[in-house]
PDB file of N, CA and C in Angstrom:
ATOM      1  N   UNK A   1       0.822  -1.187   0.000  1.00  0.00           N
ATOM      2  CA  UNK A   1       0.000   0.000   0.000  1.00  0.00           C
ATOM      3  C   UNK A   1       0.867   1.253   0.000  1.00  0.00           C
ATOM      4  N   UNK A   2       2.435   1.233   0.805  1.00  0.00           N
ATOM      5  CA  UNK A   2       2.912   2.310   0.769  1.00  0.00           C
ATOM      6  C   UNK A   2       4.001   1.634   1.954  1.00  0.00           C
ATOM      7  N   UNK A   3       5.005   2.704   1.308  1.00  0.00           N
ATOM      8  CA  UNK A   3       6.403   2.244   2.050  1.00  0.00           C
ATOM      9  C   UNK A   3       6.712   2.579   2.758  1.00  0.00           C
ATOM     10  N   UNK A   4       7.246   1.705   3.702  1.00  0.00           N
ATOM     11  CA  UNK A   4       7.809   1.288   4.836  1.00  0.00           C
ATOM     12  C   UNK A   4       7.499   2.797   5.705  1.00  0.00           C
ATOM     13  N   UNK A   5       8.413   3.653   5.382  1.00  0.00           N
ATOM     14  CA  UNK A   5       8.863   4.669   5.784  1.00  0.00           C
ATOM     15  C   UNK A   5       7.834   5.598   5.914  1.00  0.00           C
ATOM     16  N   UNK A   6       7.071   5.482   4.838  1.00  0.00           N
ATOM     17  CA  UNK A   6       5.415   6.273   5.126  1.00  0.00           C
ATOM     18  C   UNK A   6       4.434   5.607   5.666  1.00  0.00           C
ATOM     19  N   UNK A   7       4.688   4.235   5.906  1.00  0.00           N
ATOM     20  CA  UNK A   7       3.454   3.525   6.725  1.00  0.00           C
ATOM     21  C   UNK A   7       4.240   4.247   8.282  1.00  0.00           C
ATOM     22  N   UNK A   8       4.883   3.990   8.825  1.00  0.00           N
ATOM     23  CA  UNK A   8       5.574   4.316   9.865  1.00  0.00           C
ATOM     24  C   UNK A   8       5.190   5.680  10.371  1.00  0.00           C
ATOM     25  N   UNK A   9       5.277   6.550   9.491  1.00  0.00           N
ATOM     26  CA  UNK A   9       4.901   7.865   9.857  1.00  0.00           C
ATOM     27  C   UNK A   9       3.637   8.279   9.858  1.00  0.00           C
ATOM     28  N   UNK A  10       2.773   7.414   9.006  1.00  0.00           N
ATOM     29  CA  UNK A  10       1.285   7.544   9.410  1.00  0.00           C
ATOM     30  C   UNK A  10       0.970   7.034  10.378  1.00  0.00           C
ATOM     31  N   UNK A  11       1.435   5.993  10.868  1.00  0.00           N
ATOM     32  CA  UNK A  11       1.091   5.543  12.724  1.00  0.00           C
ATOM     33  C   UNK A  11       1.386   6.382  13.483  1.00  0.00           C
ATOM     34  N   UNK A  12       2.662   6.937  13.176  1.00  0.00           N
ATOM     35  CA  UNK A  12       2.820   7.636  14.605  1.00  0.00           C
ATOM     36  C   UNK A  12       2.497   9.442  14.448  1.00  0.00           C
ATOM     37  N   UNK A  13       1.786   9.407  13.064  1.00  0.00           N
ATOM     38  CA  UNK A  13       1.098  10.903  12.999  1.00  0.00           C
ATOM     39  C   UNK A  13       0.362  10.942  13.933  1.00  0.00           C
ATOM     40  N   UNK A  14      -1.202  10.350  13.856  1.00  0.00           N
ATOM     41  CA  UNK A  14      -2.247  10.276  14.522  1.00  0.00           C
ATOM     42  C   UNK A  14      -3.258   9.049  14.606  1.00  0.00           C
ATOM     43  N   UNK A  15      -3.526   9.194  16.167  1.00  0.00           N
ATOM     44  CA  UNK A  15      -4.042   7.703  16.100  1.00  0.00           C
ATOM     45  C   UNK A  15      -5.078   7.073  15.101  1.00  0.00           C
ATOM     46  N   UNK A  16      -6.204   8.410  14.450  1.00  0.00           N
ATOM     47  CA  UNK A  16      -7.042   8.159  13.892  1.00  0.00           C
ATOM     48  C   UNK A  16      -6.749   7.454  12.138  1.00  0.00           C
ATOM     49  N   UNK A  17      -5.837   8.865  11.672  1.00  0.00           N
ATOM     50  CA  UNK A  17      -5.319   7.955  10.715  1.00  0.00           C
ATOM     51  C   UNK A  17      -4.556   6.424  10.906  1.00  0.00           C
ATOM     52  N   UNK A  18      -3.946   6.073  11.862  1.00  0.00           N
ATOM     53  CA  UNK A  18      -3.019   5.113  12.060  1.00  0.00           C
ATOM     54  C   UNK A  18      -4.425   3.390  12.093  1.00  0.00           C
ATOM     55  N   UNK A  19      -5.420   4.059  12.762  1.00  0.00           N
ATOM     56  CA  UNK A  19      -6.868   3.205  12.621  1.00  0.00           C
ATOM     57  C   UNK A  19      -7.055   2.700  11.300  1.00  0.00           C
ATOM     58  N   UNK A  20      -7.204   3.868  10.566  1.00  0.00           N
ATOM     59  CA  UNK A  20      -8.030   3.381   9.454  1.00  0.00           C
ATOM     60  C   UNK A  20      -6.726   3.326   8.416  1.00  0.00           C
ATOM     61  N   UNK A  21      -5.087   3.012   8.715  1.00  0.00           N
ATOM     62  CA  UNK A  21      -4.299   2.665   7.749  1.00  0.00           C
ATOM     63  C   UNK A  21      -4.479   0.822   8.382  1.00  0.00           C
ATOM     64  N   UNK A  22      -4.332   0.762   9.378  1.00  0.00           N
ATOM     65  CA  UNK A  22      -4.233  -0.671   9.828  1.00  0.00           C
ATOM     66  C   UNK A  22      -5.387  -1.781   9.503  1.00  0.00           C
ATOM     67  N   UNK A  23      -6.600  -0.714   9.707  1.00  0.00           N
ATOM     68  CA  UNK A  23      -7.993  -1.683   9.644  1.00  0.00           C
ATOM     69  C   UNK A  23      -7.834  -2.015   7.784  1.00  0.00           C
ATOM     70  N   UNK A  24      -7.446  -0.606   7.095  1.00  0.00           N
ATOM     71  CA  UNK A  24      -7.660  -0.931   5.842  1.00  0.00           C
ATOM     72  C   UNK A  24      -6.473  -2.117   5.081  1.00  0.00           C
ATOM     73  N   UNK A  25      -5.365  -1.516   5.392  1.00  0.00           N
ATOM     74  CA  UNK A  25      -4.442  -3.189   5.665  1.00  0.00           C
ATOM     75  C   UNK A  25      -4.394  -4.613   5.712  1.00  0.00           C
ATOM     76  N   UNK A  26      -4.886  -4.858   7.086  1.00  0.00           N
ATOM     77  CA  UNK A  26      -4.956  -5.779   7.930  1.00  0.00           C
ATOM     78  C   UNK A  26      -5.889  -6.652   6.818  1.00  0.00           C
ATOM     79  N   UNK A  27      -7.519  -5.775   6.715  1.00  0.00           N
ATOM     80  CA  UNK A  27      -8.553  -6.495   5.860  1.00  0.00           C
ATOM     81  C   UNK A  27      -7.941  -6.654   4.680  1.00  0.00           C
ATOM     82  N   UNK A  28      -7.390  -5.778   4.225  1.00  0.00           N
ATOM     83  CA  UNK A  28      -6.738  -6.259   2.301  1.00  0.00           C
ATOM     84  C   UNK A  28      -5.757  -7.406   2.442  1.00  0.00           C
ATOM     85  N   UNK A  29      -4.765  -7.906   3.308  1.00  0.00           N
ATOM     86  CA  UNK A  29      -4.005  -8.692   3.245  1.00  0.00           C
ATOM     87  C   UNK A  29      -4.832 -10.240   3.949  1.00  0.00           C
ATOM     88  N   UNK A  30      -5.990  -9.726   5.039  1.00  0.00           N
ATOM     89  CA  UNK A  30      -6.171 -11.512   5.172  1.00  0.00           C
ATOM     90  C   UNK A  30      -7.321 -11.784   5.160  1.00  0.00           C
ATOM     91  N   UNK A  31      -7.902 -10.300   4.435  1.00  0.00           N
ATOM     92  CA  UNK A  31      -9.622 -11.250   3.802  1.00  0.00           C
ATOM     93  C   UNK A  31      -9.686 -10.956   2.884  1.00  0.00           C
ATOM     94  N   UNK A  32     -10.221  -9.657   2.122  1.00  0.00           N
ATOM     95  CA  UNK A  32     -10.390  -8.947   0.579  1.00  0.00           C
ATOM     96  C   UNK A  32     -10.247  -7.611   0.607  1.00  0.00           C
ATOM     97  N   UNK A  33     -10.230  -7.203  -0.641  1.00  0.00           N
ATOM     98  CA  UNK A  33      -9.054  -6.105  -1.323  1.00  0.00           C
ATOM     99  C   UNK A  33     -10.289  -5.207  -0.988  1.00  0.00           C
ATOM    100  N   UNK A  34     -12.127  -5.754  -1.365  1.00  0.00           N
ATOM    101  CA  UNK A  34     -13.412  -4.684  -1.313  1.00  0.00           C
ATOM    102  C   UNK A  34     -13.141  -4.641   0.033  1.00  0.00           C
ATOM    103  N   UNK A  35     -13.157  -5.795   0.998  1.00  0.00           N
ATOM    104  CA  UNK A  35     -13.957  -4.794   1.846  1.00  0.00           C
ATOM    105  C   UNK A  35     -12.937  -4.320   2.605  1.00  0.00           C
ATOM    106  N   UNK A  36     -11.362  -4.662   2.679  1.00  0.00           N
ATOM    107  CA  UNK A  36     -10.495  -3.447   2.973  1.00  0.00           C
ATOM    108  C   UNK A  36     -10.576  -2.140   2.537  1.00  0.00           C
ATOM    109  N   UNK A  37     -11.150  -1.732   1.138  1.00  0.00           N
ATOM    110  CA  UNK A  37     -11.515  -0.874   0.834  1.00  0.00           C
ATOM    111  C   UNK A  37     -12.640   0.113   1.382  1.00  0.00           C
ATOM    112  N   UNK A  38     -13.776  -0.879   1.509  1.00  0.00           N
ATOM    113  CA  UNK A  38     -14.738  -0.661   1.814  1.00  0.00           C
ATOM    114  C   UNK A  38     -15.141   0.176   3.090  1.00  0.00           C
ATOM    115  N   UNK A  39     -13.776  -0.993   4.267  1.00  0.00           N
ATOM    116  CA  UNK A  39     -14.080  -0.528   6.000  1.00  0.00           C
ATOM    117  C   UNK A  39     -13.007   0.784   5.983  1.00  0.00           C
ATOM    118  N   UNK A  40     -12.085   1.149   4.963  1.00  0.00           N
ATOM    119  CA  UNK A  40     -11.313   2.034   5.130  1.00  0.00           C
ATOM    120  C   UNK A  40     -12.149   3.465   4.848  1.00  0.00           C
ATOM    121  N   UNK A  41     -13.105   3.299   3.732  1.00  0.00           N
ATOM    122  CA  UNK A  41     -13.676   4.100   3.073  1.00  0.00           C
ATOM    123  C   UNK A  41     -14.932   4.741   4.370  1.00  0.00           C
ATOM    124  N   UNK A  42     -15.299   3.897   4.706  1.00  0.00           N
ATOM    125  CA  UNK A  42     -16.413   4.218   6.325  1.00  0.00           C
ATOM    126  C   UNK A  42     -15.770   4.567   7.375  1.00  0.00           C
ATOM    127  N   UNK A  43     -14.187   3.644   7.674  1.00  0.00           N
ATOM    128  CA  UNK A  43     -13.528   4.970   8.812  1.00  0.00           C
ATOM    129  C   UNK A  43     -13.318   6.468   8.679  1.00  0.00           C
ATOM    130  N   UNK A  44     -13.271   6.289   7.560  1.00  0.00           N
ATOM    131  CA  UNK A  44     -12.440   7.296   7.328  1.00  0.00           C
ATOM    132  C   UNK A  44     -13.671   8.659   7.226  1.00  0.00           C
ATOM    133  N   UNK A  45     -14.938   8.196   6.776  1.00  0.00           N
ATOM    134  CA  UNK A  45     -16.215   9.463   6.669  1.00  0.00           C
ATOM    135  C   UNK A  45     -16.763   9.379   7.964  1.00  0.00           C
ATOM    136  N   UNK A  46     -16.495   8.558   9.133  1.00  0.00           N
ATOM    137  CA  UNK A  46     -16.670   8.526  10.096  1.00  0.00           C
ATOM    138  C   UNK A  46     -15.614   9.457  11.220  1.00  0.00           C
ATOM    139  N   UNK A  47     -14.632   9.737  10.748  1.00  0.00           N
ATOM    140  CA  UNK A  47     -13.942  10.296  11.209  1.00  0.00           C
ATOM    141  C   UNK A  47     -13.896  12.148  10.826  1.00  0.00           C
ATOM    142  N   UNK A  48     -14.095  12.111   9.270  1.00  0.00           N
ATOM    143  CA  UNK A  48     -14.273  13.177   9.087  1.00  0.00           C
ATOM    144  C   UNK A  48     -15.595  13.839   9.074  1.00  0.00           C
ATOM    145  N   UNK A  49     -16.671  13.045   9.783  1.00  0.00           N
ATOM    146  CA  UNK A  49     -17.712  13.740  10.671  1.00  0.00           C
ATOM    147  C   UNK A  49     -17.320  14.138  11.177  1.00  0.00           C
ATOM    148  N   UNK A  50     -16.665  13.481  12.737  1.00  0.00           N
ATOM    149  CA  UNK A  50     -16.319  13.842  14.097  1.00  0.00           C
ATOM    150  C   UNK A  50     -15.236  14.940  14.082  1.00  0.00           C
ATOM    151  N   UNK A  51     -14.569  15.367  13.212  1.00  0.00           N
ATOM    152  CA  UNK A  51     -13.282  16.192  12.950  1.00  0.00           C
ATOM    153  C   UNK A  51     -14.292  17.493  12.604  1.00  0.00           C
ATOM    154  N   UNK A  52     -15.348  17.423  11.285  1.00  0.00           N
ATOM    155  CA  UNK A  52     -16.123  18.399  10.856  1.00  0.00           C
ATOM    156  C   UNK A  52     -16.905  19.424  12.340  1.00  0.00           C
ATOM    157  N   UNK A  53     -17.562  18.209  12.960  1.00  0.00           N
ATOM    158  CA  UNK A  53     -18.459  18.155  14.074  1.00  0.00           C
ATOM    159  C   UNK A  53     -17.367  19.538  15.216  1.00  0.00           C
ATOM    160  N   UNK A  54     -16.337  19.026  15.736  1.00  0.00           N
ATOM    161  CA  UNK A  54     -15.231  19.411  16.588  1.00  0.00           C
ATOM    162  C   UNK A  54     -14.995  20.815  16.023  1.00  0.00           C
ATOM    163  N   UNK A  55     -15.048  20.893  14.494  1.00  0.00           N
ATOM    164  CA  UNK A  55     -13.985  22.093  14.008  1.00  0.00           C
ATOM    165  C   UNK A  55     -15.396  23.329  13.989  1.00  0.00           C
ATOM    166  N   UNK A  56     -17.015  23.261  14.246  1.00  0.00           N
ATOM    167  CA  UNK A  56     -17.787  23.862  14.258  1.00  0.00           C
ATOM    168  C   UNK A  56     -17.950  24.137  15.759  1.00  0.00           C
ATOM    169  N   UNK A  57     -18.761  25.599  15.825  1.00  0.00           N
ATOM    170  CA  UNK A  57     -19.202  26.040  17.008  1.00  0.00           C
ATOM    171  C   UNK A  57     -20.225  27.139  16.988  1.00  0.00           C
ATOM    172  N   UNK A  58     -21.319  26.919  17.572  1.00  0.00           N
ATOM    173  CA  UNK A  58     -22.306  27.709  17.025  1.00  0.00           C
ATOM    174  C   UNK A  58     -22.900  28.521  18.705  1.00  0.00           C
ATOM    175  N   UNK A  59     -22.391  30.006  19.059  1.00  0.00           N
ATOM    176  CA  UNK A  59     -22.855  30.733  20.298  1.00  0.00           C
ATOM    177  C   UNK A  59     -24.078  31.321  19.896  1.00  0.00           C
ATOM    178  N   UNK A  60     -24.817  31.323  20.519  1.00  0.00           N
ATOM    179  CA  UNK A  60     -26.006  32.102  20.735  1.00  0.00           C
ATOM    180  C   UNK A  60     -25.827  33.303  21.781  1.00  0.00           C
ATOM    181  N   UNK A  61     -26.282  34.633  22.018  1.00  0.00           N
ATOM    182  CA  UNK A  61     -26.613  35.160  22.319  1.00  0.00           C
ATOM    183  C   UNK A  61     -27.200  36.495  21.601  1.00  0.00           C
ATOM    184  N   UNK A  62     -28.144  36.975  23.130  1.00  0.00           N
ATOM    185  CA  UNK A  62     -29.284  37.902  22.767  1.00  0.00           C
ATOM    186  C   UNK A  62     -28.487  39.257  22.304  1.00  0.00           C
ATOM    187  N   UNK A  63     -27.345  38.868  23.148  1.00  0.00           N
ATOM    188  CA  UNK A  63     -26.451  40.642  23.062  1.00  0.00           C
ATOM    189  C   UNK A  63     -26.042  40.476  21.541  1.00  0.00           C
ATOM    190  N   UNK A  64     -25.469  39.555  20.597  1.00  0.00           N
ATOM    191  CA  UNK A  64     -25.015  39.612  19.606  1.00  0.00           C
ATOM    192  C   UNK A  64     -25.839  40.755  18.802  1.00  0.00           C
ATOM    193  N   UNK A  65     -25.310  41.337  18.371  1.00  0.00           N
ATOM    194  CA  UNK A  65     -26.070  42.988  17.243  1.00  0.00           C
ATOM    195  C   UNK A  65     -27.011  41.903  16.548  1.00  0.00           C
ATOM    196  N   UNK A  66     -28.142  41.742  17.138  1.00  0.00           N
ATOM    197  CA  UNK A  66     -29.590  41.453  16.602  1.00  0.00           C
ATOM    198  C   UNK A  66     -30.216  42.446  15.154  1.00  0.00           C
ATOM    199  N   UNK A  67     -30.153  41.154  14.538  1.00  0.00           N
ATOM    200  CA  UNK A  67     -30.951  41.620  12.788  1.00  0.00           C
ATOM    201  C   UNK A  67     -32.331  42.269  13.236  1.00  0.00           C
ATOM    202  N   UNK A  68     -33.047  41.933  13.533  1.00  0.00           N
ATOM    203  CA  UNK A  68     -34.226  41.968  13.442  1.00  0.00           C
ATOM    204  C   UNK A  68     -34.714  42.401  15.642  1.00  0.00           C
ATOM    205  N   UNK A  69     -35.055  43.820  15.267  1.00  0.00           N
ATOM    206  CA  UNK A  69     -35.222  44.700  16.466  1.00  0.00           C
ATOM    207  C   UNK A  69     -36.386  44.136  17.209  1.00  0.00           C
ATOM    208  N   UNK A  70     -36.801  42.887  17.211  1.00  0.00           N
ATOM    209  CA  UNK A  70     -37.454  42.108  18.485  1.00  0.00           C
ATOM    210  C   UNK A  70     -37.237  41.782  19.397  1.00  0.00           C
ATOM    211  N   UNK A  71     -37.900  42.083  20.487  1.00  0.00           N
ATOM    212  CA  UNK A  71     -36.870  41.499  21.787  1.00  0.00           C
ATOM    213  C   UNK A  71     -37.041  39.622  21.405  1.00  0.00           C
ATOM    214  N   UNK A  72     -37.613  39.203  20.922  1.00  0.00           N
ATOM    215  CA  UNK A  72     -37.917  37.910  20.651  1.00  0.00           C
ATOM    216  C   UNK A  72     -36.618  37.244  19.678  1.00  0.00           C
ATOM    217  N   UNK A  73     -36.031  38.030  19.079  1.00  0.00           N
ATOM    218  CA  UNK A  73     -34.459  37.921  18.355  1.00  0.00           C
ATOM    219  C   UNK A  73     -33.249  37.656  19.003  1.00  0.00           C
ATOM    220  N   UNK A  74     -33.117  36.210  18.684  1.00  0.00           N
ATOM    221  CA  UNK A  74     -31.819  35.904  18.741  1.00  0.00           C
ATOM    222  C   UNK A  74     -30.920  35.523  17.766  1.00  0.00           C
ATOM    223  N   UNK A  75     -29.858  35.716  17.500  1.00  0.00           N
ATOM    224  CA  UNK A  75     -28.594  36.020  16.557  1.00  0.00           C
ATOM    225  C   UNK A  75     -28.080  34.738  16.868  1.00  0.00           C
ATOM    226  N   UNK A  76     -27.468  34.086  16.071  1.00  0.00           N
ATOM    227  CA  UNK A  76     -26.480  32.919  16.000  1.00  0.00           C
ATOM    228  C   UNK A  76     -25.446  33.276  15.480  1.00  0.00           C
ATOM    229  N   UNK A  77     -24.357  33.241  15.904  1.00  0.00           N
ATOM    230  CA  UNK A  77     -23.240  33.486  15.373  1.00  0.00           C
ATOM    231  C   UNK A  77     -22.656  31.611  15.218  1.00  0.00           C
ATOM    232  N   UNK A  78     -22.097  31.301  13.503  1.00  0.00           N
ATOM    233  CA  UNK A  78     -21.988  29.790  13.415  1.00  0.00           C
ATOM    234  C   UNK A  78     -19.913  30.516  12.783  1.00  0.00           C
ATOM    235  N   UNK A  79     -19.244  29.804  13.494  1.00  0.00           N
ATOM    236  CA  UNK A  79     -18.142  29.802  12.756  1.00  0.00           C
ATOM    237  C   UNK A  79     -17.376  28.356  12.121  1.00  0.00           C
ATOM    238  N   UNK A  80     -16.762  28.081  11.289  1.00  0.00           N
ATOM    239  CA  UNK A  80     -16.129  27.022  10.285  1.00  0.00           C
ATOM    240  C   UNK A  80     -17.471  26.153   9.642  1.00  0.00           C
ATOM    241  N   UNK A  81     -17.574  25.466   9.342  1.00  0.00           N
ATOM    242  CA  UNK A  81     -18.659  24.855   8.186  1.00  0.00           C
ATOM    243  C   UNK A  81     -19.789  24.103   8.838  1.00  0.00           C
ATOM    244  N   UNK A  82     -20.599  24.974   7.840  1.00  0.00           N
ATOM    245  CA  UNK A  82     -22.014  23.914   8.632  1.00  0.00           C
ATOM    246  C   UNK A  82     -22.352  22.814   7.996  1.00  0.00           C
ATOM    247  N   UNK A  83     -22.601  22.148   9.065  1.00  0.00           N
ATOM    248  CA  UNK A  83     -22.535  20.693   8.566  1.00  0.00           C
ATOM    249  C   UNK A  83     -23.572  19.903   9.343  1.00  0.00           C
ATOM    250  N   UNK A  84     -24.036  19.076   9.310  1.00  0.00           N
ATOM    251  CA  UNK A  84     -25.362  18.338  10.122  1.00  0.00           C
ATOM    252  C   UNK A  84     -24.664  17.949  11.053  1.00  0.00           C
ATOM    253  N   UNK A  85     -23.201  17.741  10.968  1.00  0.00           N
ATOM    254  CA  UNK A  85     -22.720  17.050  12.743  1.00  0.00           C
ATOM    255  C   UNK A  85     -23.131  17.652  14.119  1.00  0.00           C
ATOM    256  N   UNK A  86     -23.152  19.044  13.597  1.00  0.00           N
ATOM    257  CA  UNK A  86     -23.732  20.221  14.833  1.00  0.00           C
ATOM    258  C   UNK A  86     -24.854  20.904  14.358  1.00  0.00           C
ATOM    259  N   UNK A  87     -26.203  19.615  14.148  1.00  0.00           N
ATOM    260  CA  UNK A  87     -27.143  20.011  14.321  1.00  0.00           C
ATOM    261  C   UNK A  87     -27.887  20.176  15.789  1.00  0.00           C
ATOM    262  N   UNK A  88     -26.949  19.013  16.309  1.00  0.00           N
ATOM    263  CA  UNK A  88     -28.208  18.716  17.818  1.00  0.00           C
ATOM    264  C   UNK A  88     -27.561  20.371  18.540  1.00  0.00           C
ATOM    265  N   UNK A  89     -26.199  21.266  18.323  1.00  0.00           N
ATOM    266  CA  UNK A  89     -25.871  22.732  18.666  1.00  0.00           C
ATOM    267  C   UNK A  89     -26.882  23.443  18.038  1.00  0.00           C
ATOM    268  N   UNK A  90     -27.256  23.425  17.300  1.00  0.00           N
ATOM    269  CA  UNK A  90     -28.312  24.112  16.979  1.00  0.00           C
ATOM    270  C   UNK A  90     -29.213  24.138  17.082  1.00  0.00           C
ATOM    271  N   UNK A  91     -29.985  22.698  17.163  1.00  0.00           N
ATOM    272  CA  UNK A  91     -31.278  22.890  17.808  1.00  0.00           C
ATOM    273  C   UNK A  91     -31.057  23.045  19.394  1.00  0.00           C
TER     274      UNK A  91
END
């Protein structure tokens, strides 16, 4: 899949990648090539939920300079990408 020297350094980058280099591995060498593919392909959008999810943050408050002059107005301020991971922050 990749040499020596770069498998090595993807383990000891981060644990998450180091997961889904091993799981995808492990399955290609002692069952099949799909579904090494396959379980690598689901760690890996599983992960970059939880990374998406982490890298969002959504504050509420009333003080934020309110659009709309209701006292019933509240402002969301959402910073880095919205994404459904931080829906349950929003609702």
């Amino acid at each position: 899949m990749v040499e020596r020297d770069e498998f090595i350094s993807i383990l000891k980058r981060s644990w998450p990648d180091a997961i889904i280099l091993l799981a995808t591995f492990l399955l290609t060498i002692f069952r099949d090539l799909n579904e090494g593919i396959a379980v690598g392909v689901i760690l890996s959008a599983l992960i970059f939920m939880h990374r998406m999810a982490e890298a969002s943050r959504v504050n509420g408050d009333a003080s934020i300079a309110p659009i709309v002059s209701e006292p019933d107005t509240i402002t969301y301020r959402m910073e880095g990408p919205l994404f459904f991971g931080i829906a349950s922050e929003i609702a």
